[in-house]
Protein backbone atom coordinates (compact mmCIF):
# COMPACT_ATOMS: atom_id res chain seq x y z
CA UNK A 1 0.00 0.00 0.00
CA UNK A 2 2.95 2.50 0.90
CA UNK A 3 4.46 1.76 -2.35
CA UNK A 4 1.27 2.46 -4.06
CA UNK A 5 0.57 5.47 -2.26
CA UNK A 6 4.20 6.86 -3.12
CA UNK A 7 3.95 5.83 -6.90
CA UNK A 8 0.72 7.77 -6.92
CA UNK A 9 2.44 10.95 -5.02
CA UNK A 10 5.34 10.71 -7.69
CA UNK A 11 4.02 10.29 -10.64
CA UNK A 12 2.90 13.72 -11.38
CA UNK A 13 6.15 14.84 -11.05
CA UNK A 14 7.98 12.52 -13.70
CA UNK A 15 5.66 12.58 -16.09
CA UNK A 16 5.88 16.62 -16.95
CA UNK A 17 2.45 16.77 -18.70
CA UNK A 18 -1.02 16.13 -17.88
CA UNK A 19 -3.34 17.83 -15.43
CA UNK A 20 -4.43 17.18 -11.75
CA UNK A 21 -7.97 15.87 -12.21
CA UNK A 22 -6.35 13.29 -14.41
CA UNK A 23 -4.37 11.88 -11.57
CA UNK A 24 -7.03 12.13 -9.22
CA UNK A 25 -9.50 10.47 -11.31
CA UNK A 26 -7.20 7.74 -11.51
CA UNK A 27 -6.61 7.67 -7.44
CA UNK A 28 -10.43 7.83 -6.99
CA UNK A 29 -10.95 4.91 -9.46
CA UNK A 30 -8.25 2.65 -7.73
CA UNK A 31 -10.04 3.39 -3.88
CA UNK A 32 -13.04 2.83 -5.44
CA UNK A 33 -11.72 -0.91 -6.34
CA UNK A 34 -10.06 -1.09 -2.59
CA UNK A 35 -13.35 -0.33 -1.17
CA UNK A 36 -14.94 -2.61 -2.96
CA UNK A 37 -13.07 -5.32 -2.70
CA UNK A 38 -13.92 -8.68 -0.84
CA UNK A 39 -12.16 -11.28 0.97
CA UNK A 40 -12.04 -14.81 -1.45
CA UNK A 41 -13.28 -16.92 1.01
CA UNK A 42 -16.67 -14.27 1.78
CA UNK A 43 -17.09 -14.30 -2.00
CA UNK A 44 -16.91 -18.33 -2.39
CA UNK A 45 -19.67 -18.62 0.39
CA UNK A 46 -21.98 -15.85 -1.14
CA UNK A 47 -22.18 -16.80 -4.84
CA UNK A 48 -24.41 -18.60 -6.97
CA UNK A 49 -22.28 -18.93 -9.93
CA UNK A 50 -20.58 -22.46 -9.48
CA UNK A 51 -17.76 -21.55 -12.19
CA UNK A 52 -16.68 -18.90 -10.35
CA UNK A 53 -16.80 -20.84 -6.97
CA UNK A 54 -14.85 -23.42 -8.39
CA UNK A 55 -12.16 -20.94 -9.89
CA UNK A 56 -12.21 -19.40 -6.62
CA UNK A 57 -11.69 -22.36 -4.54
CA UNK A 58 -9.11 -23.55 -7.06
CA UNK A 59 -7.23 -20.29 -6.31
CA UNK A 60 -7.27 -21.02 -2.40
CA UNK A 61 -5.63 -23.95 -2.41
């Protein structure tokens, strides 16, 4: 997370062009994807679709 957090901080700065609300659409768009996200195991117990569950589970182990 720092890592991300510091590639996000320097990034303006190398790349020279570009505006603001560029860069902070793109930091909006990745918290919106942190927020969102779900534990594997939560996911696996909630959902219907059996392909998924399998891939899922496949993943875990």
């Amino acid at each position: 997370m720092m890592r991300l957090a510091f590639a996000l901080l320097l990034a303006p700065l190398l790349a020279g062009c570009g505006s603001a609300g560029y860069y902070w659409q793109g930091i909006r768009g990745e918290m919106e994807i942190l927020e969102r996200a779900e534990p594997i195991p939560v996911v696996v117990q909630t959902t219907q679709d059996t392909a998924l569950k399998a891939k899922l589970e496949r993943a875990m182990a």
